[in-house]
Each structure stands twice: as structure tokens, then as C-alpha cells.
Protein backbone atom coordinates (compact mmCIF):
# COMPACT_ATOMS: atom_id res chain seq x y z
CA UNK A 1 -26.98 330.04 127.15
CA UNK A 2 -27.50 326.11 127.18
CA UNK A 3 -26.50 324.50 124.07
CA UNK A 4 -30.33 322.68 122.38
CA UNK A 5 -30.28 319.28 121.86
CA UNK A 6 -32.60 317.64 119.17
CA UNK A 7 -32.11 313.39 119.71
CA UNK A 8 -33.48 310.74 117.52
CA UNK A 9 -35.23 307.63 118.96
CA UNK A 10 -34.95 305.20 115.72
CA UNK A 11 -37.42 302.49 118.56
CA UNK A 12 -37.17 299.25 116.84
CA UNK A 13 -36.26 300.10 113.43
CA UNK A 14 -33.79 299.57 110.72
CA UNK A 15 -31.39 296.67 110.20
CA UNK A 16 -27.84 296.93 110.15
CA UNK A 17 -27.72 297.75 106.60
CA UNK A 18 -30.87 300.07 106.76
CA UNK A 19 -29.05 301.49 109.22
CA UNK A 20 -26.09 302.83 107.49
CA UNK A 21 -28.49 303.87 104.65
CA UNK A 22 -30.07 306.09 106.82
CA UNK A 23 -27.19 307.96 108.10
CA UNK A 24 -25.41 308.24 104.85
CA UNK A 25 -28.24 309.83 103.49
CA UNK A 26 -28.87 311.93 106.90
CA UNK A 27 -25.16 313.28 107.53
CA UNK A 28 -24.95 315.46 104.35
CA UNK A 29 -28.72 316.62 105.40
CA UNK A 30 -27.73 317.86 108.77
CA UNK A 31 -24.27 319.17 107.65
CA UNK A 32 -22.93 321.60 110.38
CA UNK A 33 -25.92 321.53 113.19
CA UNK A 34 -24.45 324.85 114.36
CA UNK A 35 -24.73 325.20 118.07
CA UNK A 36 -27.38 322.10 118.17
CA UNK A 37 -26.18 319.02 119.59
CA UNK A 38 -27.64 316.38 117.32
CA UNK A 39 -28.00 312.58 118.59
CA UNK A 40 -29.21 309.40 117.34
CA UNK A 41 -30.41 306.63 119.56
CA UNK A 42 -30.40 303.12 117.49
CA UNK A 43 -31.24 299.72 118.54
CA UNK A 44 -28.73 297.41 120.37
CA UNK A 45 -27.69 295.38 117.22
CA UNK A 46 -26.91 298.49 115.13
CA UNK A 47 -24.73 300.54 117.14
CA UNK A 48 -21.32 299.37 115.94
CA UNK A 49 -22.94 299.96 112.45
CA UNK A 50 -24.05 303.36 113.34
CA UNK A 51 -20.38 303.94 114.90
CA UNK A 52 -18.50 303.12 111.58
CA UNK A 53 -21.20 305.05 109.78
CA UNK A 54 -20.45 308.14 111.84
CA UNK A 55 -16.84 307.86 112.08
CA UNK A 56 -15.22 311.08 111.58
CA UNK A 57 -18.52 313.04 111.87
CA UNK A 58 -18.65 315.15 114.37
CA UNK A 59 -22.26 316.64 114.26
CA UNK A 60 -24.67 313.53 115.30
CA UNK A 61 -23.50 311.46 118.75
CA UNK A 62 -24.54 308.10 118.90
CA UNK A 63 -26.92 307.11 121.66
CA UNK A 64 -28.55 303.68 122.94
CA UNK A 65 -32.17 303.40 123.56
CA UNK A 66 -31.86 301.55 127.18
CA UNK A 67 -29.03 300.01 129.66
CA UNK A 68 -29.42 298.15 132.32
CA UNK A 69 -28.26 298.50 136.21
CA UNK A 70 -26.02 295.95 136.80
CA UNK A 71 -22.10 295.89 135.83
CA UNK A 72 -23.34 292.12 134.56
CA UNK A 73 -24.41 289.31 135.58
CA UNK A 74 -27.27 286.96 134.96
CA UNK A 75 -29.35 289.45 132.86
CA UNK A 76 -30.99 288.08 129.96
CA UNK A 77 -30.96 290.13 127.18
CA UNK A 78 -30.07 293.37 129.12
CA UNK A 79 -26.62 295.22 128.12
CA UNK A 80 -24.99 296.99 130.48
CA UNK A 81 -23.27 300.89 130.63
CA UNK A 82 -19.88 299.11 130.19
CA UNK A 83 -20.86 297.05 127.13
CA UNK A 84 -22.12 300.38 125.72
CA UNK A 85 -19.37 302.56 127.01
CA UNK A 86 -17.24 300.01 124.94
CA UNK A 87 -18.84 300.69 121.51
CA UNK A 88 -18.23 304.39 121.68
CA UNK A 89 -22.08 305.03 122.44
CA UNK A 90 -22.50 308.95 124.43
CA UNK A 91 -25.86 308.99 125.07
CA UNK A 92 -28.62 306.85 126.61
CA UNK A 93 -32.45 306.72 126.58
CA UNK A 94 -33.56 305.88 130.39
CA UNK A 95 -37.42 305.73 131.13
CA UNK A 96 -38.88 305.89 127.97
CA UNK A 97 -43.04 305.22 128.41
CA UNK A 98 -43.03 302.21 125.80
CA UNK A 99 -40.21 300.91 128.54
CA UNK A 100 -42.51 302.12 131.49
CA UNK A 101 -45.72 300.70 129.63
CA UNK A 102 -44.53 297.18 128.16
CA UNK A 103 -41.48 295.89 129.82
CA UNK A 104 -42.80 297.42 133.89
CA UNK A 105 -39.97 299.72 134.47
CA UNK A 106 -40.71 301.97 137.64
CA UNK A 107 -39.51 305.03 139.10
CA UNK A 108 -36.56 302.65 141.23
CA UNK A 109 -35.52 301.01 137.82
CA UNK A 110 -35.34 304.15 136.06
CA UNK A 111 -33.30 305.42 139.09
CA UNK A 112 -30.80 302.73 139.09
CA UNK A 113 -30.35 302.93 135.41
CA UNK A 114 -29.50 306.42 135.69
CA UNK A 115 -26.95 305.83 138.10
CA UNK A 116 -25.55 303.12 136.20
CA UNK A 117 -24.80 305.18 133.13
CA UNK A 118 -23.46 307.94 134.75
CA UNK A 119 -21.25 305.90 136.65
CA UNK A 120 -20.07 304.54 133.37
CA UNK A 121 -19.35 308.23 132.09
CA UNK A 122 -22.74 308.16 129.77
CA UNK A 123 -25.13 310.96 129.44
CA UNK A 124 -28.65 310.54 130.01
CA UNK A 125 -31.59 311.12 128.24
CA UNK A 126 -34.57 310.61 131.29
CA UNK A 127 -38.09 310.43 130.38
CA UNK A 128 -41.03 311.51 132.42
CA UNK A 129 -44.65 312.03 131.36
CA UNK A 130 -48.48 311.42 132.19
CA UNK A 131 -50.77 308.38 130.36
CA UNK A 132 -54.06 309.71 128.91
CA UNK A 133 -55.62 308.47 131.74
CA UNK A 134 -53.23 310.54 134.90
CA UNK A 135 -53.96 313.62 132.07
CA UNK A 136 -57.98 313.69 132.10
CA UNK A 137 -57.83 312.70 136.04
CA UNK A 138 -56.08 316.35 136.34
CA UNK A 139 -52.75 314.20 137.56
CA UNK A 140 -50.14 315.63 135.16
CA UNK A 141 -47.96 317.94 137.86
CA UNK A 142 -48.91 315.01 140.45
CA UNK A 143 -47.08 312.93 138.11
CA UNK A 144 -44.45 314.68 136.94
CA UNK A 145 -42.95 315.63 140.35
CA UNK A 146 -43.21 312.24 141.37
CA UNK A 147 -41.23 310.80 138.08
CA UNK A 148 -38.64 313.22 138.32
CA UNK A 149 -37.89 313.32 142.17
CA UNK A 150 -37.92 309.29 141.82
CA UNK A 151 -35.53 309.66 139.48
CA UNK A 152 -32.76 311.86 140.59
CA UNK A 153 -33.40 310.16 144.05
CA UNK A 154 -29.85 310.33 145.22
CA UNK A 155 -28.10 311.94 141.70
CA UNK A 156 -25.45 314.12 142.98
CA UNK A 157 -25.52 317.47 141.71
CA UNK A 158 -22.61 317.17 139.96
CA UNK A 159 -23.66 314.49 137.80
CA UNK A 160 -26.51 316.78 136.73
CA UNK A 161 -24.26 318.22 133.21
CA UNK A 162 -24.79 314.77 132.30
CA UNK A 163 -28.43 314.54 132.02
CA UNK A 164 -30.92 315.56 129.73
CA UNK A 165 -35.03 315.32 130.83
CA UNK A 166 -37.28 314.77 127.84
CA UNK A 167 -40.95 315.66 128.71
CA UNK A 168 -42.99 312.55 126.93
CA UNK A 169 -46.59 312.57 127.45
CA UNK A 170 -47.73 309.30 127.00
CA UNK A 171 -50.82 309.64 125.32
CA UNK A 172 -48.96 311.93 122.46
CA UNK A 173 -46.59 309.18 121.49
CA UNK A 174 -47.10 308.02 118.30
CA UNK A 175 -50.34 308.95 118.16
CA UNK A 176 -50.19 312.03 115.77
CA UNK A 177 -51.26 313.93 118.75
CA UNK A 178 -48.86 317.18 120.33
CA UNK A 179 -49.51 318.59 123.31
CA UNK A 180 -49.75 322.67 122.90
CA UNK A 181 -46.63 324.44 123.26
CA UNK A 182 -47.96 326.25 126.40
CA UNK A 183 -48.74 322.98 127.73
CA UNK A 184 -45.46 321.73 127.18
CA UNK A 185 -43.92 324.97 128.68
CA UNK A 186 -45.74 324.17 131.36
CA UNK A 187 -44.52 320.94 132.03
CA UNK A 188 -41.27 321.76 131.84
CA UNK A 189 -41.33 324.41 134.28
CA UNK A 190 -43.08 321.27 136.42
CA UNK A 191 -40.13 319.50 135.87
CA UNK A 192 -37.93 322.22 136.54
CA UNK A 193 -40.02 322.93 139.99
CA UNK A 194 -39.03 319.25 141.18
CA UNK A 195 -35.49 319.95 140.49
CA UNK A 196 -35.05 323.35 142.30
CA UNK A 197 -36.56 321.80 145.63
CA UNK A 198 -33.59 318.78 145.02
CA UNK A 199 -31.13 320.84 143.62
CA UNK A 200 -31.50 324.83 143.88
CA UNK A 201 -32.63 327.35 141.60
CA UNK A 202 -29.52 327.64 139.58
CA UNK A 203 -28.89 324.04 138.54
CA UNK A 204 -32.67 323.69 137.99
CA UNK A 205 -32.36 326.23 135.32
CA UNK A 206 -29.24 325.02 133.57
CA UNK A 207 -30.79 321.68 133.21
CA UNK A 208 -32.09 320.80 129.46
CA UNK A 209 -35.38 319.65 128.74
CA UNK A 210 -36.79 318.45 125.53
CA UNK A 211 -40.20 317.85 124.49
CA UNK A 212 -40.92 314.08 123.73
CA UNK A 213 -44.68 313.98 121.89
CA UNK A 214 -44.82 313.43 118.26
CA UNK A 215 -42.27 316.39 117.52
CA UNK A 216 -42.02 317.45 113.63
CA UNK A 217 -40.89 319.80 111.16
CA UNK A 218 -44.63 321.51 111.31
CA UNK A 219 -44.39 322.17 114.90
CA UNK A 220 -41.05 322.35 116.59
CA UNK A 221 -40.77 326.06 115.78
CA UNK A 222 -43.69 326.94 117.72
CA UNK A 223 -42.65 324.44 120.55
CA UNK A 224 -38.62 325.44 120.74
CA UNK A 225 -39.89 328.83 121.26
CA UNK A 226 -41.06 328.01 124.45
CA UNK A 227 -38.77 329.41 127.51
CA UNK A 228 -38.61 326.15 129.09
CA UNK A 229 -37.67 323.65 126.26
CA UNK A 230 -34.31 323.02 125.19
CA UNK A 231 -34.59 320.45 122.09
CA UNK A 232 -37.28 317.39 121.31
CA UNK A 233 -36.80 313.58 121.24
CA UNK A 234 -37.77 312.36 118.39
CA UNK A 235 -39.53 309.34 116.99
CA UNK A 236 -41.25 308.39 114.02
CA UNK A 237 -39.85 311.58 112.34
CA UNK A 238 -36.42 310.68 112.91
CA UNK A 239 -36.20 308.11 110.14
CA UNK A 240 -37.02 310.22 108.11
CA UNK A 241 -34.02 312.11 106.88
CA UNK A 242 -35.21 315.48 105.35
CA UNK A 243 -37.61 315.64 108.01
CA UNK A 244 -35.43 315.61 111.37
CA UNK A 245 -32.83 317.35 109.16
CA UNK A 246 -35.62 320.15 108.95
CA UNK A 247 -36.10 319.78 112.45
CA UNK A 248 -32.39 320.18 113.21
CA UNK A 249 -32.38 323.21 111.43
CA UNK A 250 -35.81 324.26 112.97
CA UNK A 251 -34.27 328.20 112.76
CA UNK A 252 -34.37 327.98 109.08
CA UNK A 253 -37.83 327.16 108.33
């Protein structure tokens, strides 16, 4: 049985201090997550906070919201898999639609970056999803196999245990709105289908996918009951401590 996965996207929020408030308020919250794998994506300047924060805590990972391609070089502002391999950092967001949608990531970026961080030993946490716009032109599957073949374009199989897919559709991000859970099942099984004609049936299945689109304690009992989804990504609700605790714990509600 694959082990869930529930991981917080914190975006642009919290300073260093904030930062530590948040978790020392959210570790006692979560407690033992059970057989949930709990993570906790912060921004760049925080994670050596977070780190500290967590030391000695097993039951949240730490996880970085993006990474760049290159080893290093003359990047700007971009860190690199080593830097965060360095600061003890498991996880990494790749793909995610604000990154798509504001900073012109493609499929090839998204690609690279993947192979980047699993070169470096990360785990990844992939995004793929349709824009309101791909949704009401009947494009969702269109989309979704294309997003997901681009980006496990040459991903050997065996690097597959160290990805996660979050299904994100773009027009439920922060907007309040969910898409159904059928609909979600549905696009994971999408997902799913572009990964059995790359990989087979069997690695297809063992693959976890999370749902991505505005994710809370009101509806992620109805949506982890789906057959396809594995956990959620989570945004706004995520720092908010009782609230993703609740979500954690979605079994208990």
C-alpha cells in the first residue's frame, strides 16, 4: 500500500522568525502523522531556520519550493540541488503553475529541474495542471498528458520512488475554488495513463499523486477517498497550524 503524503507549500510567506513560530506551534499539532509522510516546503531564506526548528523531529521533512538546473554558474538568484542538498532539504517543488504562469517555466525547464534534483539525491514534488482557459476549451487530458510526458522525458524508471506528481489545476489555486473529487480522480488516472505508456502498468500505479487545488480540512476527506489520490499539496491552509494539522489527520475528522 503506498505510504500518503500531505506537503505544505508556505509560497512566499513567513520570515525567519515567523518561521520558527509556525513550526513550534505546528509540531506538537501534528504529533505522530502515523503512516502519513508530512512535508513542509518554505522559502529559500528560511530553510536553515526551518532545519534547526525541526531538528530531532522526525514527522515533517523539509522541502524547497524550486531549484534550478545547473550545478552553478552564472544564475542570478537561482539555487541549485547541491546548495539545497547541503542544508538538509528532502523534498522539492518542481513546476508549480505560479512558476509556469509568472517566471515562464516550460515543460523542458521543468524537465531539467527534475533531473537536477534527482541527480542530487532530492525527491520531487512535479506539478501538472490545466489554466481556466485549457479547462472550458475541453483541453484538460490534452494537457495533462502533455505536462507529464514532458516531464519525465528521459526519467529513468528507477528514479521514479523519488517523485511525487501533484495534480494543480490552475484555475483552483488560491481561488477558493476545488475541483470535485471525481474530477480530480479523474485526473489522476490521466496522469497515471501518461505514465503507464512511459513506464508500464506497475510503476504507473505505485506512483503517488496528490491533489494541488485549494485542499482543506472541509474537503480532503471526500478527496483522499478517491482511488487515485495519494495526499494534497497544500497552500494557503498550510500556515495555518490547526488547519493542515486537521488535514494531516484527515482520518480523524
Amino acid at each position: 500500500m503506498k505510504r500518503e503524503i500531505i506537503a505544505g507549500n508556505w509560497k512566499m510567506n513567513c520570515t525567519k522568525a515567523e518561521t520558527v513560530e509556525l513550526i513550534e506551534k505546528l509540531l506538537p499539532l501534528v504529533g505522530d502523522p502515523g503512516k502519513m509522510e508530512v512535508v513542509i516546503c518554505v522559502p529559500f531564506t528560511n530553510i536553515d531556520a526551518a532545519r534547526k526548528a525541526l531538528r530531532g523531529h522526525k514527522s515533517i521533512a523539509l522541502g524547497a519550493q524550486n531549484v534550478h538546473w545547473a550545478p552553478k554558474g552564472a544564475f542570478t538568484g537561482e539555487i541549485s540541488a547541491e546548495m539545497l542538498k547541503a542544508l538538509k532539504v528532502k523534498y522539492v517543488i518542481i513546476g508549480h503553475s505560479e512558476r509556469r504562469q509568472y517566471f515562464g517555466e516550460t515543460d523542458q525547464s521543468v524537465n531539467a529541474r527534475m533531473k537536477a534534483a534527482i541527480a542530487a539525491g532530492l525527491k520531487v514534488i512535479v506539478c501538472v495542471g490545466e489554466t481556466l482557459e485549457e479547462r472550458e476549451a475541453g483541453k484538460t487530458r490534452e494537457v495533462l498528458l502533455r505536462q507529464t510526458s514532458a516531464a519525465f522525458e528521459g526519467i529513468d524508471k528507477s528514479a521514479l520512488k523519488q517523485i511525487v506528481i501533484a495534480y494543480e489545476p490552475v484555475w483552483a489555486i488560491g481561488t477558493g475554488k476545488t475541483a470535485t473529487p471525481k474530477e480530480a480522480n479523474t485526473a489522476a488516472f490521466v496522469i497515471r495513463k501518461a505514465l503507464r505508456k512511459q513506464y508500464g502498468r506497475t510503476p504507473a500505479h505505485a506512483m503517488r499523486v496528490q491533489y494541488g487545488g485549494s485542499m482543506n480540512a472541509s474537503n480532503v476527506k471526500e478527496l483522499m477517498a478517491m482511488p487515485q489520490i495519494d495526499g494534497g499539496l497544500i497552500g494557503g491552509a498550510s500556515l495555518k497550524p490547526a488547519e493542515f494539522a486537521k488535514i494531516v489527520h484527515y482520518t480523524e475528522l
